[in-house]
Protein backbone atom coordinates (compact mmCIF):
# COMPACT_ATOMS: atom_id res chain seq x y z
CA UNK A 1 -4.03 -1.56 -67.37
CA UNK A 2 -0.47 -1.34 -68.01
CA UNK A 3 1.92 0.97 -66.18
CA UNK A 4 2.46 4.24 -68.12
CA UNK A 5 5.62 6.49 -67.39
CA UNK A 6 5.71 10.19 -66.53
CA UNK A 7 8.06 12.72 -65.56
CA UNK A 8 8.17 10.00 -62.32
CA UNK A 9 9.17 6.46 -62.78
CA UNK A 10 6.13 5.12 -62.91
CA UNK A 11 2.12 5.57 -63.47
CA UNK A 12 -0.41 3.53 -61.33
CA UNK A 13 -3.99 4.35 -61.52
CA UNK A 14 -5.43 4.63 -57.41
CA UNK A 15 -7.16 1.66 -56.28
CA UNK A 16 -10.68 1.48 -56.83
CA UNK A 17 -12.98 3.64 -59.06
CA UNK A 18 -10.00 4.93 -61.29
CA UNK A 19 -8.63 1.09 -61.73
CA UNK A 20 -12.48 -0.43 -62.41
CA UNK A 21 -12.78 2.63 -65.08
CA UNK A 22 -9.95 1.71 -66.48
CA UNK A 23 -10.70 -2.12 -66.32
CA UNK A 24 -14.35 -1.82 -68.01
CA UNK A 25 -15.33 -3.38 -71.21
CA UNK A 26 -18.33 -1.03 -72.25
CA UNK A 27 -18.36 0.62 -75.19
CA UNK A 28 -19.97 3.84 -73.61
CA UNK A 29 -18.79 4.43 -70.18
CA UNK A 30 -18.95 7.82 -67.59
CA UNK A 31 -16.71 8.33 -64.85
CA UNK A 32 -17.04 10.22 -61.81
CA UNK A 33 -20.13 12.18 -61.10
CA UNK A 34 -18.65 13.85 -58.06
CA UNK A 35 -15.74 16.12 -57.47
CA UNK A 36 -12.20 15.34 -57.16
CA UNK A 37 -12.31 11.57 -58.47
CA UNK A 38 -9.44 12.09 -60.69
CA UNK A 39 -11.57 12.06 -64.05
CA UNK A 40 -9.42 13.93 -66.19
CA UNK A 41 -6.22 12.03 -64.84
CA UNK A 42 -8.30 8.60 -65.86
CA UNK A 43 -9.37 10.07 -69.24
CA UNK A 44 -5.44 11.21 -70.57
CA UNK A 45 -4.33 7.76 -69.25
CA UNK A 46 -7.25 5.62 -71.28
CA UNK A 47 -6.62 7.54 -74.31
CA UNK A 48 -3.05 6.44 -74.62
CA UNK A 49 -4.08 2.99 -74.73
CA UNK A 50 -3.73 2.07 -78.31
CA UNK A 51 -0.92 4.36 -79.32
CA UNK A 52 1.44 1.75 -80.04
CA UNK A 53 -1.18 0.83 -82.88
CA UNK A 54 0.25 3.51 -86.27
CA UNK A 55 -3.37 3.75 -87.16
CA UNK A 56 -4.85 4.93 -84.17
CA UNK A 57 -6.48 8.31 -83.77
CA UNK A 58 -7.91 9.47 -80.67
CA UNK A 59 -9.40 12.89 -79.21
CA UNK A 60 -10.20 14.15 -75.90
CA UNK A 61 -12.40 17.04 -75.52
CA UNK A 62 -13.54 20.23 -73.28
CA UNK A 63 -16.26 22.40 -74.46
CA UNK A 64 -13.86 25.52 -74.81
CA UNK A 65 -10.10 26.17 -75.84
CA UNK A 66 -9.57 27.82 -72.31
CA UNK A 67 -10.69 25.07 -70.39
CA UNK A 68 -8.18 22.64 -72.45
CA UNK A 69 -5.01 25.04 -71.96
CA UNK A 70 -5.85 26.48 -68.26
CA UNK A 71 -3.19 25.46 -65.60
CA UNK A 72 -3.48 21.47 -64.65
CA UNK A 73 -6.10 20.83 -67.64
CA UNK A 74 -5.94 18.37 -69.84
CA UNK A 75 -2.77 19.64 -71.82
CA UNK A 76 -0.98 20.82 -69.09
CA UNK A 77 -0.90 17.91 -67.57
CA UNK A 78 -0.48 15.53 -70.97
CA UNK A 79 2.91 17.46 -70.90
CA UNK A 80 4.10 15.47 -67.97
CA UNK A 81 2.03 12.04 -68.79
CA UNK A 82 2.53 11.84 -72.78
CA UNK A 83 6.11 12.85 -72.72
CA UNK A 84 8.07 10.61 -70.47
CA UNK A 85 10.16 7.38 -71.56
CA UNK A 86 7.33 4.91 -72.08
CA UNK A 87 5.26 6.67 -74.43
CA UNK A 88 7.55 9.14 -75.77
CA UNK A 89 5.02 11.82 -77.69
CA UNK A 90 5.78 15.07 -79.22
CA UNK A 91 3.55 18.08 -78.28
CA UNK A 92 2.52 20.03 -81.52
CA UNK A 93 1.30 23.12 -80.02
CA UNK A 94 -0.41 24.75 -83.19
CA UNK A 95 -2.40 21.71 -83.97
CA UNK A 96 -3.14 20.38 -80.41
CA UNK A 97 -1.85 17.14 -80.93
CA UNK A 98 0.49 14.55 -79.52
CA UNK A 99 2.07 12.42 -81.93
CA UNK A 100 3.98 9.42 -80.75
CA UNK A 101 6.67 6.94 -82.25
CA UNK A 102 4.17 4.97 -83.86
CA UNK A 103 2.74 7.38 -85.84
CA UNK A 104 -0.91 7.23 -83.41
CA UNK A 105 -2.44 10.63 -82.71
CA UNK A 106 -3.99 12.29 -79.87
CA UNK A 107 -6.11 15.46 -80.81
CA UNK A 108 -7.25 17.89 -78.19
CA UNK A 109 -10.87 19.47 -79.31
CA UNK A 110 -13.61 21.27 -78.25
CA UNK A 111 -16.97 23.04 -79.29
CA UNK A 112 -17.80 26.14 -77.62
CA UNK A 113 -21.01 26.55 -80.09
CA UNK A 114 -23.39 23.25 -81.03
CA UNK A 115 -22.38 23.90 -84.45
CA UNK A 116 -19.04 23.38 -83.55
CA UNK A 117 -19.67 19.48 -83.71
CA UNK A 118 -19.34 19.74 -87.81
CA UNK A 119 -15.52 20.51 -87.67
CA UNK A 120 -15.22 17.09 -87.29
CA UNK A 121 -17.48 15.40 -90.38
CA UNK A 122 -15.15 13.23 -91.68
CA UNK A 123 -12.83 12.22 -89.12
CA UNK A 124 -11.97 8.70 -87.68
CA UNK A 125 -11.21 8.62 -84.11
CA UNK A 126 -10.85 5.08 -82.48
CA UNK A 127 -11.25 6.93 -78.96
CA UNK A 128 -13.49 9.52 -77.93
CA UNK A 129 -12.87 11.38 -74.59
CA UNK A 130 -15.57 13.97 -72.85
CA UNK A 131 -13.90 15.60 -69.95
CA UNK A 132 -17.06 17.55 -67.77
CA UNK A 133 -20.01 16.13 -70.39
CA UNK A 134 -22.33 18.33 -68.42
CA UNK A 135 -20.72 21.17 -70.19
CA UNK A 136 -21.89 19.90 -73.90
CA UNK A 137 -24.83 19.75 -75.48
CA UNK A 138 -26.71 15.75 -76.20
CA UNK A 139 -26.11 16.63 -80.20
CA UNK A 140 -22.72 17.12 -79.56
CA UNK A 141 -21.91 14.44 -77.62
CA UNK A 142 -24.47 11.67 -79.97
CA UNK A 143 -22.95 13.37 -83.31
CA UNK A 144 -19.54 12.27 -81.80
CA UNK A 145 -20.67 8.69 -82.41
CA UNK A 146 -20.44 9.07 -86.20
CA UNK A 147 -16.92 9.88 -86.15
CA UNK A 148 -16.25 7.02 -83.40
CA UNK A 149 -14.67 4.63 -86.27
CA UNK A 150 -11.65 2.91 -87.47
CA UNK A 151 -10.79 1.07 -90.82
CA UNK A 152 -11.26 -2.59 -91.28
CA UNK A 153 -8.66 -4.54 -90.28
CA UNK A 154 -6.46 -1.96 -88.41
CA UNK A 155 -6.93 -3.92 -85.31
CA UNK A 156 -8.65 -0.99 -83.29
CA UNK A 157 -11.14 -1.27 -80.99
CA UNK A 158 -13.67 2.06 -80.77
CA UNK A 159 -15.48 3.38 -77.71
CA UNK A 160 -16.11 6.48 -76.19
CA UNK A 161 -15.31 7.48 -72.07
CA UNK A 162 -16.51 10.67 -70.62
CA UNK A 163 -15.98 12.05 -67.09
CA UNK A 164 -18.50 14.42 -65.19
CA UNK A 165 -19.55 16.46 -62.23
CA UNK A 166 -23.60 16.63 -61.96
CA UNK A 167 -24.70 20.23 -62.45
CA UNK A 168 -24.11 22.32 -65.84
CA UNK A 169 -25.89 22.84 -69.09
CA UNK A 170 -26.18 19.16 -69.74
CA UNK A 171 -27.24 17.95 -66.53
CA UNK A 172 -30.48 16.53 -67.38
CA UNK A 173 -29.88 14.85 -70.28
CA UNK A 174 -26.74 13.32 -69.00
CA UNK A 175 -28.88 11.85 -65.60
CA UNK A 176 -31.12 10.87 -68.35
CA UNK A 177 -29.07 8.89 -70.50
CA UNK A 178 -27.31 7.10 -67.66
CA UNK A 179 -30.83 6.92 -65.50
CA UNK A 180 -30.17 3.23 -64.94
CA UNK A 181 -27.19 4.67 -62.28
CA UNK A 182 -28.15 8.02 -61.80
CA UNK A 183 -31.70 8.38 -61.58
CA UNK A 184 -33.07 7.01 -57.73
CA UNK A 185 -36.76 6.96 -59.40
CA UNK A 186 -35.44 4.21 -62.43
CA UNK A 187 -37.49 1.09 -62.57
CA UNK A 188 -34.62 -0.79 -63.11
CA UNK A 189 -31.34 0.53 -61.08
CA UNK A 190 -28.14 -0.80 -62.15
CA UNK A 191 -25.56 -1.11 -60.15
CA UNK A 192 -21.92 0.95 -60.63
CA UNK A 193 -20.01 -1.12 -63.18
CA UNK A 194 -22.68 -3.33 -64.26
CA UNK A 195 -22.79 -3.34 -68.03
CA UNK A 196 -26.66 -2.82 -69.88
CA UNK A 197 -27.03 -2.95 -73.65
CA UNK A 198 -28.75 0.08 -75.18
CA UNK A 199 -29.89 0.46 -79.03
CA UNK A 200 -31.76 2.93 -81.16
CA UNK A 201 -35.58 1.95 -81.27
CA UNK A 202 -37.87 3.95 -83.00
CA UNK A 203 -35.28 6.65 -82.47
CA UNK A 204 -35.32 6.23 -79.17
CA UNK A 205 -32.59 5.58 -76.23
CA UNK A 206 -33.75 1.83 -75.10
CA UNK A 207 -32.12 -1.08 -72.89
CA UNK A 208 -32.54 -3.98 -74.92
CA UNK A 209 -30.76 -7.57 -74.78
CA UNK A 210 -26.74 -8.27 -75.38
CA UNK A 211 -27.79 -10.65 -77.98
CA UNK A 212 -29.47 -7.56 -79.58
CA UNK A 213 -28.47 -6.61 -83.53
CA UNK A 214 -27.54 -3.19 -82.74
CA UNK A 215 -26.70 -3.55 -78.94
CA UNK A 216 -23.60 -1.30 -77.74
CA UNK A 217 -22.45 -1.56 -73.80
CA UNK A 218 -22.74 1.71 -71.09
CA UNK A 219 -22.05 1.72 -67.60
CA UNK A 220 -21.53 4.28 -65.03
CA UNK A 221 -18.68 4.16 -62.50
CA UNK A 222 -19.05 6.92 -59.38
CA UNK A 223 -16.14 8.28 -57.79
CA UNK A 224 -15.49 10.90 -55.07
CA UNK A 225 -12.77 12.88 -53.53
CA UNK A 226 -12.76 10.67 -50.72
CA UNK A 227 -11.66 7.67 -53.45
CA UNK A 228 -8.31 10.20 -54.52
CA UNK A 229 -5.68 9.46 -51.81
CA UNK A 230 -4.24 12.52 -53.00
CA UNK A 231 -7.02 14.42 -52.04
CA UNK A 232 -8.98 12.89 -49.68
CA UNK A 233 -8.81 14.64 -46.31
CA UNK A 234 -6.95 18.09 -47.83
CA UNK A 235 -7.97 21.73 -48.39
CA UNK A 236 -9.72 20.84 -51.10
CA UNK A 237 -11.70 18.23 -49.89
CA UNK A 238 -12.52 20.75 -46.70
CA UNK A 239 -13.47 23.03 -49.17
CA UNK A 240 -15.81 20.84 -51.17
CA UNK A 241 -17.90 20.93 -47.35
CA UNK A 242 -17.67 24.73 -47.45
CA UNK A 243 -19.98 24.94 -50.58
CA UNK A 244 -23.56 25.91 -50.70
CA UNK A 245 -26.43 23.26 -50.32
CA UNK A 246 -27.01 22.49 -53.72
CA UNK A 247 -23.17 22.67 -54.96
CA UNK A 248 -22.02 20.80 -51.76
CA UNK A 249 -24.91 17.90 -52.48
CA UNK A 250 -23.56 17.27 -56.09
CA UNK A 251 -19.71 17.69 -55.84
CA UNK A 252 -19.01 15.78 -52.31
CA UNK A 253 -22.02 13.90 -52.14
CA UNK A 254 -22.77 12.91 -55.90
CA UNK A 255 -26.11 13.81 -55.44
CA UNK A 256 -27.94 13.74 -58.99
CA UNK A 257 -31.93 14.37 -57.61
CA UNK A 258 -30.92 17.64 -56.35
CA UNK A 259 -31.99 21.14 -57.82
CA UNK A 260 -31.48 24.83 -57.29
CA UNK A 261 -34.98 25.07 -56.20
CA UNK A 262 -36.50 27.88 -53.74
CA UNK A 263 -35.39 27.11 -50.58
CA UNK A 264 -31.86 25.10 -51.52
CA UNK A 265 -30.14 27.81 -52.41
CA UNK A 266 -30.88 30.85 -49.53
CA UNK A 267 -32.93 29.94 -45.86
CA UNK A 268 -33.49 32.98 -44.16
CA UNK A 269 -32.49 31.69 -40.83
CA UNK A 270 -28.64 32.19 -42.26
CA UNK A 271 -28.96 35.95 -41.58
CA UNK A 272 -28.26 37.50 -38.39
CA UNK A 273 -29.87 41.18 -38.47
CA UNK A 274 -27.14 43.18 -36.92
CA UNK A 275 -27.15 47.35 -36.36
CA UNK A 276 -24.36 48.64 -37.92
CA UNK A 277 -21.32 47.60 -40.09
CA UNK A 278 -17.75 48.08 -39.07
CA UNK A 279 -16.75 51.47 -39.65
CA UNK A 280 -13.64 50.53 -40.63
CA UNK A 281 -15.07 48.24 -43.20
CA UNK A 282 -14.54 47.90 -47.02
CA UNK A 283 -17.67 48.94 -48.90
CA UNK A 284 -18.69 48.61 -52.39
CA UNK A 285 -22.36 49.34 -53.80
CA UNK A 286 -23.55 47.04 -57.22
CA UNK A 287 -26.07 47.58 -59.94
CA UNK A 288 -27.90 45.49 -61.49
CA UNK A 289 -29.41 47.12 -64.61
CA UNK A 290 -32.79 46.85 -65.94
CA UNK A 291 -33.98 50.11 -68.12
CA UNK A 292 -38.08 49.46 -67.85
CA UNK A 293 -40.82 50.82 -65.93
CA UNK A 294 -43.86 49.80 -65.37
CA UNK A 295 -46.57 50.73 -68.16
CA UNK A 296 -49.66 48.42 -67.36
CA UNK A 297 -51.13 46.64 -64.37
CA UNK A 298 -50.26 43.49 -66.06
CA UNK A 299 -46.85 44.33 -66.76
CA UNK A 300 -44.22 42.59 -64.61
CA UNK A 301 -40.81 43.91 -65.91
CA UNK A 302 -36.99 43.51 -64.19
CA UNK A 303 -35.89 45.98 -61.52
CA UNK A 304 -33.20 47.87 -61.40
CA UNK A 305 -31.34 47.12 -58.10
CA UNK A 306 -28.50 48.31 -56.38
CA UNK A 307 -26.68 46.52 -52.95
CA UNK A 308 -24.45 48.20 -50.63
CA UNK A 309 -22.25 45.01 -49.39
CA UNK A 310 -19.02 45.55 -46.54
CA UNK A 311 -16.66 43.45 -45.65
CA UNK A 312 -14.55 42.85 -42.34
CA UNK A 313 -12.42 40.07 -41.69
CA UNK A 314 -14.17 37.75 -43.30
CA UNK A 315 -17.66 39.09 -42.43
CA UNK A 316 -20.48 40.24 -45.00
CA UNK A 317 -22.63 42.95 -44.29
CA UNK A 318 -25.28 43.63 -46.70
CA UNK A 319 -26.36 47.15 -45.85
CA UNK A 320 -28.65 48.27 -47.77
CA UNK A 321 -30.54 46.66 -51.30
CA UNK A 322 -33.12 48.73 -52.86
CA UNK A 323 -34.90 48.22 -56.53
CA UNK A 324 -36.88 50.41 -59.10
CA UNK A 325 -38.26 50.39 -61.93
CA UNK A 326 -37.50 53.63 -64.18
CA UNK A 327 -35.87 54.17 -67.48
CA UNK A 328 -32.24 54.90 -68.45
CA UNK A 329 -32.51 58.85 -67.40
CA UNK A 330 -33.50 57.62 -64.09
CA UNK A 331 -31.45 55.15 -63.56
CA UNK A 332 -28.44 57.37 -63.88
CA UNK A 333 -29.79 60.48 -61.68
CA UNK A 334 -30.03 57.33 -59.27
CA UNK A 335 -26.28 56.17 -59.41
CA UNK A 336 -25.28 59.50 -59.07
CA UNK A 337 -27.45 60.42 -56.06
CA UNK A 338 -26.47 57.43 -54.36
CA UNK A 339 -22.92 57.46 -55.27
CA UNK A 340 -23.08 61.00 -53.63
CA UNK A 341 -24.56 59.67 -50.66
CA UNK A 342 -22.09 57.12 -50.13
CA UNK A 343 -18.95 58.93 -50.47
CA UNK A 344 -15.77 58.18 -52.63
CA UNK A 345 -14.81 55.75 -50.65
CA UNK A 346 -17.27 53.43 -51.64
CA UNK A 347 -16.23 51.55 -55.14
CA UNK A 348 -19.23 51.33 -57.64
CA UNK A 349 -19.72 48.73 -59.83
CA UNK A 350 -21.95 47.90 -62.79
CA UNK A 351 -23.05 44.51 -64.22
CA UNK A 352 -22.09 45.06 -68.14
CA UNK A 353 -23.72 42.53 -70.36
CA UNK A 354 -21.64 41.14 -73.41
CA UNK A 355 -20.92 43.18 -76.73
CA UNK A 356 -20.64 46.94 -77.38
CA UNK A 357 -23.66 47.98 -75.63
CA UNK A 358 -22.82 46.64 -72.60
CA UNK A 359 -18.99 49.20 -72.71
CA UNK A 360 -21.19 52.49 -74.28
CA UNK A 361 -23.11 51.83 -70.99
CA UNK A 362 -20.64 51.44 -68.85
CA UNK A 363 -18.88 54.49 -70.73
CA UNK A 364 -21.79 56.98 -70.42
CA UNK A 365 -21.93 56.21 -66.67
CA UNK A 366 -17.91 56.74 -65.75
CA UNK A 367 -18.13 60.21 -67.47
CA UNK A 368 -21.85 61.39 -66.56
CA UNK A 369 -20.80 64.67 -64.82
CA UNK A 370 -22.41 63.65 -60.92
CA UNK A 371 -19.88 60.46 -61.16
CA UNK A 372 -16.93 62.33 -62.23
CA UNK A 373 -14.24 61.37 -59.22
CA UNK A 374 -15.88 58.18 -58.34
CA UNK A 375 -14.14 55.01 -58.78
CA UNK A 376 -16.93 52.85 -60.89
CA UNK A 377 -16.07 50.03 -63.78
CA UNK A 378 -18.11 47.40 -65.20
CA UNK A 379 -18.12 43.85 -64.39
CA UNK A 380 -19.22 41.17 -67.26
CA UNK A 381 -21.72 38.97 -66.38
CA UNK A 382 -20.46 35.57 -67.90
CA UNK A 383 -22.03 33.02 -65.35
CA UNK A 384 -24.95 31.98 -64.69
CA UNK A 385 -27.40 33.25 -61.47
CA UNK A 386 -26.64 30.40 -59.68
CA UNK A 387 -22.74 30.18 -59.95
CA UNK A 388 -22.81 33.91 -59.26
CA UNK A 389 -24.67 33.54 -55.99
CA UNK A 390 -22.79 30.17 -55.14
CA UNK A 391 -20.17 32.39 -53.18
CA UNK A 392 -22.31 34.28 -50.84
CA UNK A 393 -24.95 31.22 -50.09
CA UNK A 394 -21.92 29.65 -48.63
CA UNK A 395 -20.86 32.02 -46.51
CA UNK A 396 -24.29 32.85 -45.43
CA UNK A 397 -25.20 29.33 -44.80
CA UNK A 398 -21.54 29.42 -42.76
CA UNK A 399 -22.62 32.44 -40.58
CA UNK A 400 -20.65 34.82 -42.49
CA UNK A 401 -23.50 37.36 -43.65
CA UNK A 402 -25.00 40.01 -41.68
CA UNK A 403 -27.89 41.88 -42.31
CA UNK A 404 -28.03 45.67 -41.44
CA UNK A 405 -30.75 46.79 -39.48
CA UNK A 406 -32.92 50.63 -41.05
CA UNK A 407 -35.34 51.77 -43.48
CA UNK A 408 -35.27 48.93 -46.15
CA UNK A 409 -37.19 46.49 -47.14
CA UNK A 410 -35.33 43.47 -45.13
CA UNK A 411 -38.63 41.56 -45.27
CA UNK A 412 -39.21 41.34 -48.78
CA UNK A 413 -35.33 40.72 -49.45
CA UNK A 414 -35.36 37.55 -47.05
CA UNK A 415 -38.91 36.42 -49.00
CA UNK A 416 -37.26 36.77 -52.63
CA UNK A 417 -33.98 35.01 -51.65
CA UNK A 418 -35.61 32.24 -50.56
CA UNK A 419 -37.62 31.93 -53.60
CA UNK A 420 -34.25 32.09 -55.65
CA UNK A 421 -33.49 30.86 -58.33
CA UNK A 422 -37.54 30.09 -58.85
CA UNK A 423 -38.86 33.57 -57.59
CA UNK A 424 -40.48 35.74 -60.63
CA UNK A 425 -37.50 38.48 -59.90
CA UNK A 426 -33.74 37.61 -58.43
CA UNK A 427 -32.57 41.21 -59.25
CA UNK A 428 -31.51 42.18 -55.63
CA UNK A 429 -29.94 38.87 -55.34
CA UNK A 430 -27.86 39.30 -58.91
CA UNK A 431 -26.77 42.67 -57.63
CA UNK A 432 -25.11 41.49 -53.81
CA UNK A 433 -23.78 38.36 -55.95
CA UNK A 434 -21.86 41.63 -57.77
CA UNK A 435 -21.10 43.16 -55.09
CA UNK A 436 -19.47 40.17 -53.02
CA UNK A 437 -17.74 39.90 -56.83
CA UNK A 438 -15.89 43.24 -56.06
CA UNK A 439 -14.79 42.80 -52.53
CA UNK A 440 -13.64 39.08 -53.34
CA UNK A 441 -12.49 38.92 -56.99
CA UNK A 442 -10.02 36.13 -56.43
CA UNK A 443 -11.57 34.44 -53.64
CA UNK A 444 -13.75 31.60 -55.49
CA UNK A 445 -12.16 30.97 -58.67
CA UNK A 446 -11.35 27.30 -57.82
CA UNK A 447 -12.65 24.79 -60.38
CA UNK A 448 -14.11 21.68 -58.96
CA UNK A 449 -12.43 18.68 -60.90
């Protein structure tokens, strides 16, 4: 791969993975599957390969806008790669797009619904780019294909390059398409770099011959922090060995088999029973909102539940979790009673799902008459279980959360974390993920790369 300029004299991919990605000949290939492998780095730097070419057209995606414009993304850091001497692009920031002397393109997309994938019927892109393809959808990323073309003649080649950690949305199907690499059980491993032929028979994924009619080349090409000389041996890669089981298996280790299953995520083993918190302590008590009772012996609904949580140099002390099932009149008498209880010291917060509803809700409670004085707001519940509870199973597994001894059910609480995420109710578990939310807003909002 030739040398391609930045804001420093000169780019050189890092020896190893990043070169051999960069080197392949497939038409389909994935990069990474780890953390901290420099996939996104790889991706900008393959997509410029053609733009000397005045047809070419290429794209590099991220499911959402956010994702593509947060701090060292992919346009942040096209800014220092695209713009430098060598390749001389200009940054069109209403339309996303580099254009360089040539006249080539580079397009910055992304597709935060499935339907989003129709924006692009019609266009021509000679390179496709997925940065995090766990994050999309398998319609997405196979309708993608249709628009992976380039006129006759124009001297382009067309292939597609995606980067990924395991974990996300489109986990499964992802392992699955690349099972030859990825899966341990495949009757046929290949091994990283190797190139297999794949075609469409009877609508189905299949390996088939290179001599094939409709054959296309994939290959998979792992990487891991310890492969970035930039980060190998840092904070972050320290960090990376501070994560849960299940987190810390996929991101350090690459570990594709690996699930969020009962037992992987909480062992109750982690939790020293202690007497007391620190006095001295910052408390905050979480709710996790479920409006149902019980109506028949069959029924099964959602609790309500509520977690006191302290913290004290560095130390979590769960104090108290309780759950119920009553209806909205209840549940309110209860917030009050125990915000009463607590004091106004204690900080009150409320999950508050998406839309309207979730701020009336939120509303009622901050001026229902027995909260009046108390400090309570709502916090939006935009992740998933599992990333929500990610930052407490680490520090648990780490030593770093107590349990407070008295009259609760500390019993059942170990049981049901152990059975999360698979247990038939996680509402205690949602509501100290909340709480440890409150007390450490800006703690874990690192983005594994």
């Amino acid at each position: 791969m030739e040398a391609m300029t930045t804001t420093a004299p000169e780019w050189h991919p890092n020896p190893g993975p990043q070169t051999r990605f960069l080197q392949t000949a497939a038409d389909e290939a994935l990069f990474g599957g780890a953390a901290g492998g420099s996939k996104s780095e790889a991706l900008l730097v393959e997509a410029q390969r053609q733009i000397a070419n005045p047809n070419y057209r290429g794209i590099l995606f991220r499911r959402t806008f956010p994702e593509l414009e947060q701090a060292k993304g992919l346009i942040d850091r096209s800014k220092q790669l695209y713009s430098g001497p060598r390749s001389r692009g200009s940054y069109g920031e209403q339309r996303h797009r580099w254009t360089f002397p040539s006249g080539a393109l580079i397009d910055f997309g992304h597709m935060g619904r499935d339907d989003d994938r129709l924006k692009y019927q019609g266009a021509g892109f000679a390179f496709i780019g997925f940065d995090e393809l766990t994050h999309f959808t398998e319609r997405q990323y196979l309708y993608l294909f249709s628009r992976n073309r380039a006129a006759d003649g124009s001297g382009l080649r067309c292939y597609m390059r995606a980067g990924t950690n395991p974990g996300g949305p489109g986990h499964e199907w992802v392992k699955r398409r690349w099972g030859a690499w990825l899966d341990k059980k495949h009757p046929n491993p290949a091994k990283p770099g190797e190139l297999r032929w794949y075609a469409q028979v009877d609508d189905v994924d299949t390996e088939v011959g290179r001599d094939h009619p409709d054959a296309k080349s994939r290959t998979f090409i792992p990487a891991f922090v310890r492969d970035n000389p930039y980060l190998a041996g840092t904070d972050y890669e320290r960090n990376l060995k501070l994560l849960p089981l299940v987190e810390r298996k996929r991101l350090l280790e690459g570990d594709w088999d690996i699930m969020a299953a009962a037992g992987n995520v909480f062992k109750r083993e982690w939790f020293k029973i202690v007497d007391a918190a620190p006095a001295d302590a910052q408390t905050v008590r979480f709710w996790d909102l479920a409006a149902t009772e019980k109506k028949a012996a069959g029924d099964d609904p959602d609790f309500t539940a509520g977690a006191r949580v302290s913290l004290k140099d560095g130390i979590y002390f769960i104090e108290r979790v309780g759950r119920h099932r009553i209806r909205w009149h209840g549940i309110k008498q209860l917030i009050a009673q125990t915000a009463k209880l607590d004091g106004h010291a204690v900080r009150i917060g409320v999950e508050q799902e998406p839309g309207a509803s979730g701020k009336i809700v939120i509303a009622e409670l901050v001026t229902l008459p027995g909260l009046i004085g108390y400090t309570i707001r709502g916090y939006p519940s935009a992740k998933d279980k599992l990333t929500r509870a990610n930052p407490w199973a680490s520090q648990a597994e780490q030593g770093n959360v107590k349990i407070v001894a008295g009259g609760w059910d500390i019993q059942g609480f170990l049981d049901r974390s152990e059975m999360f995420p698979d247990g038939p109710h996680d509402d205690e578990q949602d509501a100290v993920s909340g709480a440890v939310q409150m007390l450490s807003k800006s703690k874990f909002s690192m983005e594994w790369v």
